[in-house]
C-alpha atoms as a PDB file:
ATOM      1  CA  UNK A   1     -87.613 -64.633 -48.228  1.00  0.00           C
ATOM      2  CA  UNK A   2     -87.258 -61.379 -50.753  1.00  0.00           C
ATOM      3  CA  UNK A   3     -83.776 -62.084 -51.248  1.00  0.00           C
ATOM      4  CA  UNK A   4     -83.802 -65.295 -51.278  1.00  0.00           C
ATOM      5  CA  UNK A   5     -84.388 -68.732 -49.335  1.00  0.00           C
ATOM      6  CA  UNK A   6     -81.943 -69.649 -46.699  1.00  0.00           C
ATOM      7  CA  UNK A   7     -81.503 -73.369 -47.893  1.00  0.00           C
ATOM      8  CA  UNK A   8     -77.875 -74.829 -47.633  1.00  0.00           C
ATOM      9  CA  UNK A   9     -74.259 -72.939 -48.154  1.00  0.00           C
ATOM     10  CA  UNK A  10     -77.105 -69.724 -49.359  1.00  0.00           C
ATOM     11  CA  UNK A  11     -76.033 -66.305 -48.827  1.00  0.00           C
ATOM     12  CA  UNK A  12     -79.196 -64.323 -48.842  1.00  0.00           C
ATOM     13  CA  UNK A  13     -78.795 -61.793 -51.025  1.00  0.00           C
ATOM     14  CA  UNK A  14     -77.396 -60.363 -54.585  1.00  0.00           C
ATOM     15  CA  UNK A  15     -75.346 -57.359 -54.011  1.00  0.00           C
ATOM     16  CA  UNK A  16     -71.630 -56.343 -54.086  1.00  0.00           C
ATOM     17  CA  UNK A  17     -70.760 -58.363 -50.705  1.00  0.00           C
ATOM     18  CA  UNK A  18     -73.185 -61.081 -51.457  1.00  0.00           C
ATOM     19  CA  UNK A  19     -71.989 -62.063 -54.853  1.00  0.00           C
ATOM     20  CA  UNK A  20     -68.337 -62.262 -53.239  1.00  0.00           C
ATOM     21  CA  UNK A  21     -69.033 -64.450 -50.237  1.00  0.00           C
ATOM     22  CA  UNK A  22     -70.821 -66.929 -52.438  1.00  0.00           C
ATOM     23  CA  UNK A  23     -68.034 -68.825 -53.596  1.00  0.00           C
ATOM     24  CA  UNK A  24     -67.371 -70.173 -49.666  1.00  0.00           C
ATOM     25  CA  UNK A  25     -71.152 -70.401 -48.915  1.00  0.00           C
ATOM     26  CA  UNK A  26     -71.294 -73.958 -49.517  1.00  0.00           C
ATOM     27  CA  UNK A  27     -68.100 -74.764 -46.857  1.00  0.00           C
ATOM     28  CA  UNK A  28     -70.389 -73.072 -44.441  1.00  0.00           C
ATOM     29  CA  UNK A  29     -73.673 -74.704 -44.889  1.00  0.00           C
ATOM     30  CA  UNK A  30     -74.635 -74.854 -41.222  1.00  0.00           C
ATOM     31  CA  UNK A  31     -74.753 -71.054 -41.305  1.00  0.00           C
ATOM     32  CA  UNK A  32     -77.199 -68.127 -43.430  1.00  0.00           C
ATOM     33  CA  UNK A  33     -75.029 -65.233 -44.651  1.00  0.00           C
ATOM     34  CA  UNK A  34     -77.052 -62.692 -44.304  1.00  0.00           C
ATOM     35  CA  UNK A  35     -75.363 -60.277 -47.082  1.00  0.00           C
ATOM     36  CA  UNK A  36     -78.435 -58.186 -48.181  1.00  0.00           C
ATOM     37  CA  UNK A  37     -79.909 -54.567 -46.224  1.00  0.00           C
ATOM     38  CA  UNK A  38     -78.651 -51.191 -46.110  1.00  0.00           C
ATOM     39  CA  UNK A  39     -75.731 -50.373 -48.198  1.00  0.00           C
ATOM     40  CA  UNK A  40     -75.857 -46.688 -48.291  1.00  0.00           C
ATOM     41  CA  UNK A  41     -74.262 -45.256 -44.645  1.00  0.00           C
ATOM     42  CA  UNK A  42     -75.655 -42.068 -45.219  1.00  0.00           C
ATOM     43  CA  UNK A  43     -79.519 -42.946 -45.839  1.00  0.00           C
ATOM     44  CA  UNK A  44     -82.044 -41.884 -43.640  1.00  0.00           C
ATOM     45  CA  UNK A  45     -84.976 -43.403 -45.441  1.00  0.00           C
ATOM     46  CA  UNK A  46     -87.165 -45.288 -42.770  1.00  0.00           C
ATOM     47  CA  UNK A  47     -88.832 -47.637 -45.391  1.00  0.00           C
ATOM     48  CA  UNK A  48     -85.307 -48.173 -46.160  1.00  0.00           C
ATOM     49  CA  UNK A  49     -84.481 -49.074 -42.596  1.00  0.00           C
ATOM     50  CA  UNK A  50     -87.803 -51.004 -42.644  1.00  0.00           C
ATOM     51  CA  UNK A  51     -87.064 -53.327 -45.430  1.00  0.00           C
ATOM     52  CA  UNK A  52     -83.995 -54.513 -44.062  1.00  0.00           C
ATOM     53  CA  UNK A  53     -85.402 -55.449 -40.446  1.00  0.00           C
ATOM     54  CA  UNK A  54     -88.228 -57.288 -42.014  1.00  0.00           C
ATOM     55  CA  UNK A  55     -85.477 -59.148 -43.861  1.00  0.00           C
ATOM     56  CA  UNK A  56     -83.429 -59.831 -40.620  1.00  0.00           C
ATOM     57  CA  UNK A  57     -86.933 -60.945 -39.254  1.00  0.00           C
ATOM     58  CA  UNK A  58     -87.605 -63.576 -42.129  1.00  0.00           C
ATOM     59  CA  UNK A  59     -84.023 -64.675 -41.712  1.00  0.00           C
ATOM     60  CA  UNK A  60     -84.329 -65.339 -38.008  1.00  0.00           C
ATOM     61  CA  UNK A  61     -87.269 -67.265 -38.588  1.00  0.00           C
ATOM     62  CA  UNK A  62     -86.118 -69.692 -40.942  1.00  0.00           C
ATOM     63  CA  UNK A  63     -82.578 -69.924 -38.913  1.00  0.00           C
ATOM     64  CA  UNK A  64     -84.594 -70.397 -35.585  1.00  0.00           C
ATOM     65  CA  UNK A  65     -86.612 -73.618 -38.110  1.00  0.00           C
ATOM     66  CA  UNK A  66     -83.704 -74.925 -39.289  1.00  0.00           C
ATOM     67  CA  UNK A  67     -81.719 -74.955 -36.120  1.00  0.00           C
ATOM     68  CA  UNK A  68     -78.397 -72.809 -38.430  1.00  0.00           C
ATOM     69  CA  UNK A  69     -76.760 -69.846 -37.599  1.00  0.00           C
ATOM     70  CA  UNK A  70     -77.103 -66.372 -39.123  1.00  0.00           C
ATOM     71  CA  UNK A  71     -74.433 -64.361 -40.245  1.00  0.00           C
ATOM     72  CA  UNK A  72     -75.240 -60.914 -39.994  1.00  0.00           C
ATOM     73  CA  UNK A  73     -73.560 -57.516 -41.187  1.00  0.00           C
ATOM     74  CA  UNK A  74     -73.158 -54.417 -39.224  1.00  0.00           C
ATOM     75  CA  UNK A  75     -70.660 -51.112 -39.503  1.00  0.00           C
ATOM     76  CA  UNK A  76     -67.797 -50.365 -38.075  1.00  0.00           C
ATOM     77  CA  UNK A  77     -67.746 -46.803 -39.112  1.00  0.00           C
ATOM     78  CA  UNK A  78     -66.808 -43.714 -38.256  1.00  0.00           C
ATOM     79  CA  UNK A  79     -71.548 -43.177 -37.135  1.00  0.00           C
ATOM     80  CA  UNK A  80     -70.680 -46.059 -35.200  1.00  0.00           C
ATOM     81  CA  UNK A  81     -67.356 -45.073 -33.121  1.00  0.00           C
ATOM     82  CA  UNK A  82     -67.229 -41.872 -34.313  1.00  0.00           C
ATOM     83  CA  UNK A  83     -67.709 -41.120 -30.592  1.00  0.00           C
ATOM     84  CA  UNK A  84     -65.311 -43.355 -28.914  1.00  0.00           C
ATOM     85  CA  UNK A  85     -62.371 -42.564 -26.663  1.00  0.00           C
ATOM     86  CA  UNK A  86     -59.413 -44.578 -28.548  1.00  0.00           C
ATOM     87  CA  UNK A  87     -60.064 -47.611 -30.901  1.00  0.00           C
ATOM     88  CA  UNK A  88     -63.257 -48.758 -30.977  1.00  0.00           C
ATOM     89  CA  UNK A  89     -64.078 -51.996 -29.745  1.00  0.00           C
ATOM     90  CA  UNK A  90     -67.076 -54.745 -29.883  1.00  0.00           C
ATOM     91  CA  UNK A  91     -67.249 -54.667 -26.095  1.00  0.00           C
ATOM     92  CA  UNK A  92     -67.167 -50.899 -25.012  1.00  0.00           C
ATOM     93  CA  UNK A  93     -70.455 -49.400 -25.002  1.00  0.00           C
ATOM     94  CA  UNK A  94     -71.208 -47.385 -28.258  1.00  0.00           C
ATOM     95  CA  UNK A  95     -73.828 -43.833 -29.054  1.00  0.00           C
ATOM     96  CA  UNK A  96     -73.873 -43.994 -32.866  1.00  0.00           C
ATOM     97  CA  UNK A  97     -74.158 -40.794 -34.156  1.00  0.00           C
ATOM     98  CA  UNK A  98     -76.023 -41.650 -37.598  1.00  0.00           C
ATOM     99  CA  UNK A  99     -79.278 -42.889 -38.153  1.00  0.00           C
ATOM    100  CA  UNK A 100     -77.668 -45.617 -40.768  1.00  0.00           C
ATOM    101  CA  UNK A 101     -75.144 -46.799 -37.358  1.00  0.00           C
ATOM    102  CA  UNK A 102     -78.389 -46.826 -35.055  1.00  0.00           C
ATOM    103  CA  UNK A 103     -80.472 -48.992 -37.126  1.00  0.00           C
ATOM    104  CA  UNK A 104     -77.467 -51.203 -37.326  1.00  0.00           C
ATOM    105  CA  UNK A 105     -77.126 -51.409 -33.490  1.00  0.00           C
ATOM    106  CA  UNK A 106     -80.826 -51.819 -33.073  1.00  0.00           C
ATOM    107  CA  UNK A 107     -80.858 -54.640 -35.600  1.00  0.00           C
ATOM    108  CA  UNK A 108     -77.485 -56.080 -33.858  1.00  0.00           C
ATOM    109  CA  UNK A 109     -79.846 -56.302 -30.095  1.00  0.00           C
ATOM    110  CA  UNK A 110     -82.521 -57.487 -32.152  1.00  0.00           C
ATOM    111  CA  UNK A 111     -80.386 -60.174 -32.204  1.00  0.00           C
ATOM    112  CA  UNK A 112     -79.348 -60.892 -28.797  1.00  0.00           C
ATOM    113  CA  UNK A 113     -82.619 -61.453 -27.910  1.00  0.00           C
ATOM    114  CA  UNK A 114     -83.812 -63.359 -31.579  1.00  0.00           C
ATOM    115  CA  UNK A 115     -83.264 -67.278 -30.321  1.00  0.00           C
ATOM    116  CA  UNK A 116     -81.427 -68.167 -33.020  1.00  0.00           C
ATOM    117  CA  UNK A 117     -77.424 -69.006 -32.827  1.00  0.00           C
ATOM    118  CA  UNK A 118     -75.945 -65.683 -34.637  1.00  0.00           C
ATOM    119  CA  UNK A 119     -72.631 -64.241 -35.441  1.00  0.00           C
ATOM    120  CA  UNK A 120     -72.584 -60.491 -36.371  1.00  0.00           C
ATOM    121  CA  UNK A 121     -69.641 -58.964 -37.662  1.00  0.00           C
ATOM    122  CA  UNK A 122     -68.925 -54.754 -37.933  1.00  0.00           C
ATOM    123  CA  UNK A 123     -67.128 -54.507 -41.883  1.00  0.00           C
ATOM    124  CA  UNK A 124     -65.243 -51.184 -41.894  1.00  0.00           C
ATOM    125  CA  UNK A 125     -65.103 -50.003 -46.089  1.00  0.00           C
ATOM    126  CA  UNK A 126     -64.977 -52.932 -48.533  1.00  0.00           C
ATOM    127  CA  UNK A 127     -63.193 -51.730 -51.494  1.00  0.00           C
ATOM    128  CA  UNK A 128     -63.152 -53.855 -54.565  1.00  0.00           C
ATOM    129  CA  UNK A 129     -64.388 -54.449 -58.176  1.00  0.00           C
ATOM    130  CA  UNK A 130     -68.170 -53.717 -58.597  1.00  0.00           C
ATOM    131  CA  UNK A 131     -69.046 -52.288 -55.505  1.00  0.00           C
ATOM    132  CA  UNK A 132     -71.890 -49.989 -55.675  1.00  0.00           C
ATOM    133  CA  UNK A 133     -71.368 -46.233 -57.406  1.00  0.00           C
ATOM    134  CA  UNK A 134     -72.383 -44.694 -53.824  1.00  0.00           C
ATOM    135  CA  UNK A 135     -69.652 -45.830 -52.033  1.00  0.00           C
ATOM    136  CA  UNK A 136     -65.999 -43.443 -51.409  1.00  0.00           C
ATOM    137  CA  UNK A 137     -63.900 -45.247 -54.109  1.00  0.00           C
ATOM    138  CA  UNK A 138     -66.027 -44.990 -56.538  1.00  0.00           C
ATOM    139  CA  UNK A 139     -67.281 -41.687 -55.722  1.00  0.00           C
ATOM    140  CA  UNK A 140     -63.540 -40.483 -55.346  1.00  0.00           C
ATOM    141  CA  UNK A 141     -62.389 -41.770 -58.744  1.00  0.00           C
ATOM    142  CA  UNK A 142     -66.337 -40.276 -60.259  1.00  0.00           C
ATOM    143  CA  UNK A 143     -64.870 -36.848 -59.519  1.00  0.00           C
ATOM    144  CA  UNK A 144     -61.272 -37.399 -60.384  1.00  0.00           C
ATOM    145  CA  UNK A 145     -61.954 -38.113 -64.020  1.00  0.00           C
ATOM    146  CA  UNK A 146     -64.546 -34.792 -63.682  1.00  0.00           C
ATOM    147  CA  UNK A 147     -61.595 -32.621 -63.063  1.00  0.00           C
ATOM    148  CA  UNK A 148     -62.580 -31.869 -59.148  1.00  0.00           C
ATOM    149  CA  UNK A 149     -62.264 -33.583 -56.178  1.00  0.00           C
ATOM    150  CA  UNK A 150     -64.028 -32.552 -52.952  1.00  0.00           C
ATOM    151  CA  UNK A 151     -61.649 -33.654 -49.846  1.00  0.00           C
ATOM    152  CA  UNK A 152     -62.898 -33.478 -46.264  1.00  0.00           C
ATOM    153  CA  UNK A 153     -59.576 -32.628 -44.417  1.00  0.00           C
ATOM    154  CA  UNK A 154     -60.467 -33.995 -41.093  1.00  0.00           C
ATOM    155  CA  UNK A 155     -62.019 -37.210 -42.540  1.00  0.00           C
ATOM    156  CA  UNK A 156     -60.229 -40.797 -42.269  1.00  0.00           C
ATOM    157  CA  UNK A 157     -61.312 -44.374 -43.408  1.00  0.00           C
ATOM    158  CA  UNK A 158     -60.550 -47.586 -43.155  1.00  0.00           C
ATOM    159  CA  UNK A 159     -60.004 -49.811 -46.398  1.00  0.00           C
ATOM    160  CA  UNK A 160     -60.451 -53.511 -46.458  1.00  0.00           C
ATOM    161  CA  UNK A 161     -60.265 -55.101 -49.574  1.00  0.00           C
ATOM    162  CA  UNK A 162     -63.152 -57.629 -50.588  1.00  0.00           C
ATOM    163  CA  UNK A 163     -60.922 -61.371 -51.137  1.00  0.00           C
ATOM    164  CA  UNK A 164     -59.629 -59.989 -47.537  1.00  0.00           C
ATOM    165  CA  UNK A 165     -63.009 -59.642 -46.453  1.00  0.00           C
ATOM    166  CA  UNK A 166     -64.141 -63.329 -47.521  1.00  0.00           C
ATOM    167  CA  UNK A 167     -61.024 -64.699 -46.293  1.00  0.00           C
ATOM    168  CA  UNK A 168     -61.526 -63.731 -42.670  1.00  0.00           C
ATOM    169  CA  UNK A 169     -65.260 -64.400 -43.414  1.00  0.00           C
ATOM    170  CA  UNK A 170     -64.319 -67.909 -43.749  1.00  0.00           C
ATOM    171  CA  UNK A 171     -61.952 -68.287 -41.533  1.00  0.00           C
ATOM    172  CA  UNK A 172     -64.328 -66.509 -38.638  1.00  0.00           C
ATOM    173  CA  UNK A 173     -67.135 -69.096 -39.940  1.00  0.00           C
ATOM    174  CA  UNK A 174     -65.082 -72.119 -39.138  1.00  0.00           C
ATOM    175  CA  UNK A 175     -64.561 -71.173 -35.934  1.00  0.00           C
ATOM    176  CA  UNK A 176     -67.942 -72.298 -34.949  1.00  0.00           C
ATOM    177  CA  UNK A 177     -68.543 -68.808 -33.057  1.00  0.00           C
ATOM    178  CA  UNK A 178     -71.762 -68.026 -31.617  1.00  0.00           C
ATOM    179  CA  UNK A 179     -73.822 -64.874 -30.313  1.00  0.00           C
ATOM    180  CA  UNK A 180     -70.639 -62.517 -30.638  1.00  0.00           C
ATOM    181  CA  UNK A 181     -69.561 -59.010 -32.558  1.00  0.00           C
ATOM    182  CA  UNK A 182     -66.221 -58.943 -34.544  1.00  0.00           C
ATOM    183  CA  UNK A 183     -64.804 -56.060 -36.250  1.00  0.00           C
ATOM    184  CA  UNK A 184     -63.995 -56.772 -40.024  1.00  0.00           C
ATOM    185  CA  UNK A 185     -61.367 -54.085 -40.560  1.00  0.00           C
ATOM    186  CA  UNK A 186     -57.727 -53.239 -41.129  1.00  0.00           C
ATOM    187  CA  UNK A 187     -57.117 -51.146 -37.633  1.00  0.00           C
ATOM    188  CA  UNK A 188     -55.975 -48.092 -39.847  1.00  0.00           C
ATOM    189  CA  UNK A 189     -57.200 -44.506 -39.753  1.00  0.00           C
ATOM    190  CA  UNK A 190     -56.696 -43.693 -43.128  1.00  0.00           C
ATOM    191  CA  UNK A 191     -56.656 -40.070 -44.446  1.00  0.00           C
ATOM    192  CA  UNK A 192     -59.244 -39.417 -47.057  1.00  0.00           C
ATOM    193  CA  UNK A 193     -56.619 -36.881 -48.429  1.00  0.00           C
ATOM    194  CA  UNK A 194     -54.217 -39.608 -48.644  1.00  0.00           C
ATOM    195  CA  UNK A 195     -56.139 -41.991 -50.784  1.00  0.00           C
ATOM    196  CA  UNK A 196     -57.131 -39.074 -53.244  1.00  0.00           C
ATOM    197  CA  UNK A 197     -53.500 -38.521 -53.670  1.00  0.00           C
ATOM    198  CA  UNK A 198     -52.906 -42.585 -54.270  1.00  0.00           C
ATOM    199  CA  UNK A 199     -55.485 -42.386 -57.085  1.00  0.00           C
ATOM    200  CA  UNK A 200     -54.492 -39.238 -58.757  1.00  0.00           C
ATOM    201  CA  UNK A 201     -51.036 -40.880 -59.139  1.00  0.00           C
ATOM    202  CA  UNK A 202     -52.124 -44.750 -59.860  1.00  0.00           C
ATOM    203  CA  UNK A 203     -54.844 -43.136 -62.151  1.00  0.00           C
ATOM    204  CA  UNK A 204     -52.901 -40.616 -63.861  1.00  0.00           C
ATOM    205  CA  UNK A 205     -54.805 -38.168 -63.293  1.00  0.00           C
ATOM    206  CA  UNK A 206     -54.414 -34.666 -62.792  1.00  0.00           C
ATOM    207  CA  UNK A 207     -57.808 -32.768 -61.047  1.00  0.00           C
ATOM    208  CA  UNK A 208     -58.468 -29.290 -58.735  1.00  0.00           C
ATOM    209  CA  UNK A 209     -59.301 -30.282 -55.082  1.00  0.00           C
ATOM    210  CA  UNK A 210     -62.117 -28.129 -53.103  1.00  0.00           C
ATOM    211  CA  UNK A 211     -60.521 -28.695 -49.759  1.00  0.00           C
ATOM    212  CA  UNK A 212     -63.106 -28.428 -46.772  1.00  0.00           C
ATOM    213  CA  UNK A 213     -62.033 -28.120 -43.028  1.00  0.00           C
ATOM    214  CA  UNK A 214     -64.666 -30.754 -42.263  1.00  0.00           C
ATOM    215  CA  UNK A 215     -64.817 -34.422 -42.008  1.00  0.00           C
ATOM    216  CA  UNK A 216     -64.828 -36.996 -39.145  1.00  0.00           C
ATOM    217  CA  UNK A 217     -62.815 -40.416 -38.726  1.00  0.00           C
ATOM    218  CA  UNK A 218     -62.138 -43.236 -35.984  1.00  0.00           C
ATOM    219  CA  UNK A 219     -60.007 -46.171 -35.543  1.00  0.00           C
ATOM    220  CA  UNK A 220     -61.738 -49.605 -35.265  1.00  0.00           C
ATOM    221  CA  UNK A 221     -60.104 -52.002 -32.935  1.00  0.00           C
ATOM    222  CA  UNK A 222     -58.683 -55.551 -34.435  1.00  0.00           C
ATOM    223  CA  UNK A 223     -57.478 -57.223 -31.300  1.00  0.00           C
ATOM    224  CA  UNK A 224     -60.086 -59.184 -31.436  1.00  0.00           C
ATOM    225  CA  UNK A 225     -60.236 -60.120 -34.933  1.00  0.00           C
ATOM    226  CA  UNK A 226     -56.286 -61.371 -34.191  1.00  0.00           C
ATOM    227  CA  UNK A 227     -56.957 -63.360 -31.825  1.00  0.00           C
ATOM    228  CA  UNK A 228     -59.789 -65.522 -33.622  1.00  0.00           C
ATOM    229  CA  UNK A 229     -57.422 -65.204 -37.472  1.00  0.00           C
ATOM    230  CA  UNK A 230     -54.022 -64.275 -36.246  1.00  0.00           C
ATOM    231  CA  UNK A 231     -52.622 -64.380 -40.199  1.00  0.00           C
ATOM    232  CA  UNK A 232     -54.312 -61.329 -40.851  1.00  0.00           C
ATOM    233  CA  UNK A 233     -51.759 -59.640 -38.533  1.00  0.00           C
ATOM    234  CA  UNK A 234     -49.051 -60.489 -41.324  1.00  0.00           C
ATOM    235  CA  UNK A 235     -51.160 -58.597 -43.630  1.00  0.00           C
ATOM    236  CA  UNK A 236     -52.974 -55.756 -41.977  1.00  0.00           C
ATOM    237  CA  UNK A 237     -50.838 -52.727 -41.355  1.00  0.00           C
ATOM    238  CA  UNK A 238     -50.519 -48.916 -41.617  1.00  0.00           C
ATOM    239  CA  UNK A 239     -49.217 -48.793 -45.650  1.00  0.00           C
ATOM    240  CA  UNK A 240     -52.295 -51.931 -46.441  1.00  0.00           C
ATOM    241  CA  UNK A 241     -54.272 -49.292 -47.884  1.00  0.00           C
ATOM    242  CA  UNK A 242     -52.023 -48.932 -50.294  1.00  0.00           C
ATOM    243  CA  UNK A 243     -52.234 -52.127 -51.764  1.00  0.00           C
ATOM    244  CA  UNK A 244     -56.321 -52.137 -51.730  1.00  0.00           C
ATOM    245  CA  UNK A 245     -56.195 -49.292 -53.386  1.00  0.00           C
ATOM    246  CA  UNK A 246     -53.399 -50.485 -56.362  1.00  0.00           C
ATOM    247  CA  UNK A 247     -55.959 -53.663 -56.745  1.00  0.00           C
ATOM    248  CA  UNK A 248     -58.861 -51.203 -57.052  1.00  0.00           C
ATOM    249  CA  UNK A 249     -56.875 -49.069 -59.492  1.00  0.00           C
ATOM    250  CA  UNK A 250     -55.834 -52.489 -61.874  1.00  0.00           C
ATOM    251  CA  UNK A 251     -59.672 -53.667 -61.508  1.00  0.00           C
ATOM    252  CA  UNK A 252     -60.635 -49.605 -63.064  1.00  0.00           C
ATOM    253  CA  UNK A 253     -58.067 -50.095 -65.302  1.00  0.00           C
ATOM    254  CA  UNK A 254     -58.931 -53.752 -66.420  1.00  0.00           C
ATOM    255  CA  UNK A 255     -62.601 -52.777 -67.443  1.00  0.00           C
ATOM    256  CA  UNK A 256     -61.813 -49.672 -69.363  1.00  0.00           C
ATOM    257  CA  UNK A 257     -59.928 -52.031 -71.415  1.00  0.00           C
ATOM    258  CA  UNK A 258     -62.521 -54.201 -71.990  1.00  0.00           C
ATOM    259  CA  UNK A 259     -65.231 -51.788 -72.682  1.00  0.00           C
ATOM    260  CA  UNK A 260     -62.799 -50.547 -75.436  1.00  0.00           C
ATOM    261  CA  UNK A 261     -62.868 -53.706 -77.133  1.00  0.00           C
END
C-alpha cells in the first residue's frame, strides 16, 4: 500500500489521527484502521480525491485477502448535514453540500458494496496537539497572535478532543461491529465566536475581530454513539468544548516552552 501495509494491529497511515490511534492498534489486530486520505474539508482537488479512493481500494483488497475488517473515516460536518432538518443522523438520508462531504459519501457506498467486513465512522473536529496547520484551531490561534481574527457569525462546530477520539475508537472496535456508520462527535453546536473568545482569554491575547454575517453550522446526532459507549454520555455535554479547548491551550503553551529552551 502507499501508506503502508495492512499487517496486524497497523493503522495505515502517518498523519495527525493516525499517529494517535496507533497506540491501541495492536488490541485491535483483527481490524485495518484506515487513518490516511483527505484531511483538508475544503479541497476540491480531484487528484486529491483520487489518491485517497485508490487508497480505500488497496485497503479493501488486502482486508477482503486477509478476511479483517476496515476501519474507515468519514465527516460529520457541517458539508455533510449542513442540510439536515434537526441533528443529523447515520440513518436519515443525507445531500452533502461540499465536494470534500461527497467524496466522503461516495467512498462510504463504495463500501457497502466492497465485500469486505467494514466499520465507518463520521469524526466531527478533532482538536489536539499536532494536528495539521489547516485545520480551525490552529488557524484560529494563527490569526490571534497576528493581531486579527476573522469570525463567521453564523458558523458553529463541533470539538472532540483526540484521547476522546481514540477512546471511543477503541471502545467502538471491541464491539465487534460490522458494515455500520457511527458519528464520532460531542452532539454540540458550538459557536465559532465562542471558541475565539475561549482562546483570546486562555491565550492572553488581545486581537481586532473582522466579524462577517456568514458562516454555516449543524448538530451531529450521538444517540447512537450512546448506545454502543454509554460513558461518553458522562463526558459529552454543552460546556465540553471548553475543556478541549483548555487542553489545546496547555499543549500551545507546553511547546512554546520548549522551543524556548
Amino acid at each position: 500500500m502507499s501508506a503502508g501495509r495492512a499487517t496486524a494491529g497497523t493503522v495505515v497511515g502517518r498523519g495527525f489521527l493516525a499517529r494517535n490511534l496507533a497506540p491501541v492498534a495492536e488490541r485491535h489486530p483483527e481490524t485495518v484502521i484506515l487513518a490516511a486520505g483527505v484531511s483538508l474539508a475544503s479541497t476540491t482537488a480531484p487528484e486529491e480525491f483520487a489518491r485517497e479512493e485508490r487508497l480505500l481500494e488497496e485497503t479493501i483488497d488486502a482486508c477482503r485477502a486477509s478476511g479483517r475488517r476496515l476501519l474507515f473515516f468519514s465527516t460529520a460536518s457541517t458539508g455533510m448535514y449542513g442540510t439536515c432538518d434537526g441533528p443529523g443522523r447515520e440513518d436519515a438520508r443525507v445531500v452533502p453540500s461540499t465536494p470534500y462531504a461527497r467524496h466522503k459519501l461516495a467512498l462510504e457506498q463504495r463500501l457497502r458494496t466492497c465485500g469486505a467486513d467494514h466499520l465507518v465512522l463520521r469524526l466531527s473536529h478533532v482538536v489536539g496537539p499536532g494536528q495539521p496547520s489547516h485545520q480551525l484551531l490552529p488557524t484560529l490561534v494563527r490569526q490571534l497572535r497576528e493581531g486579527l481574527v476573522q469570525v463567521h457569525l453564523r458558523a458553529t462546530r463541533d470539538l472532540i478532543g483526540v484521547a476522546d477520539v481514540v477512546t471511543v475508537v477503541d471502545r467502538l472496535l471491541a464491539l465487534d461491529l460490522k458494515d455500520t456508520v457511527v458519528n464520532v462527535a460531542s452532539g454540540t453546536a458550538v459557536p465559532v465566536a465562542a471558541v475565539v473568545d475561549f482562546l483570546e482569554e486562555r491565550l492572553g491575547l488581545v486581537c481586532r475581530r473582522e466579524l462577517q454575517d456568514t458562516g454555516s453550522g449543524c448538530t451531529v446526532g450521538v444517540d447512537r454513539l450512546r448506545r454502543l459507549v454509554p460513558e461518553v454520555a458522562l463526558g459529552f455535554g454543552p460546556h465540553y468544548y471548553r475543556g478541549v479547548l483548555d487542553g489545546y491551550a496547555a499543549s500551545l503553551a507546553l511547546e512554546h516552552h520548549r522551543t524556548e529552551r
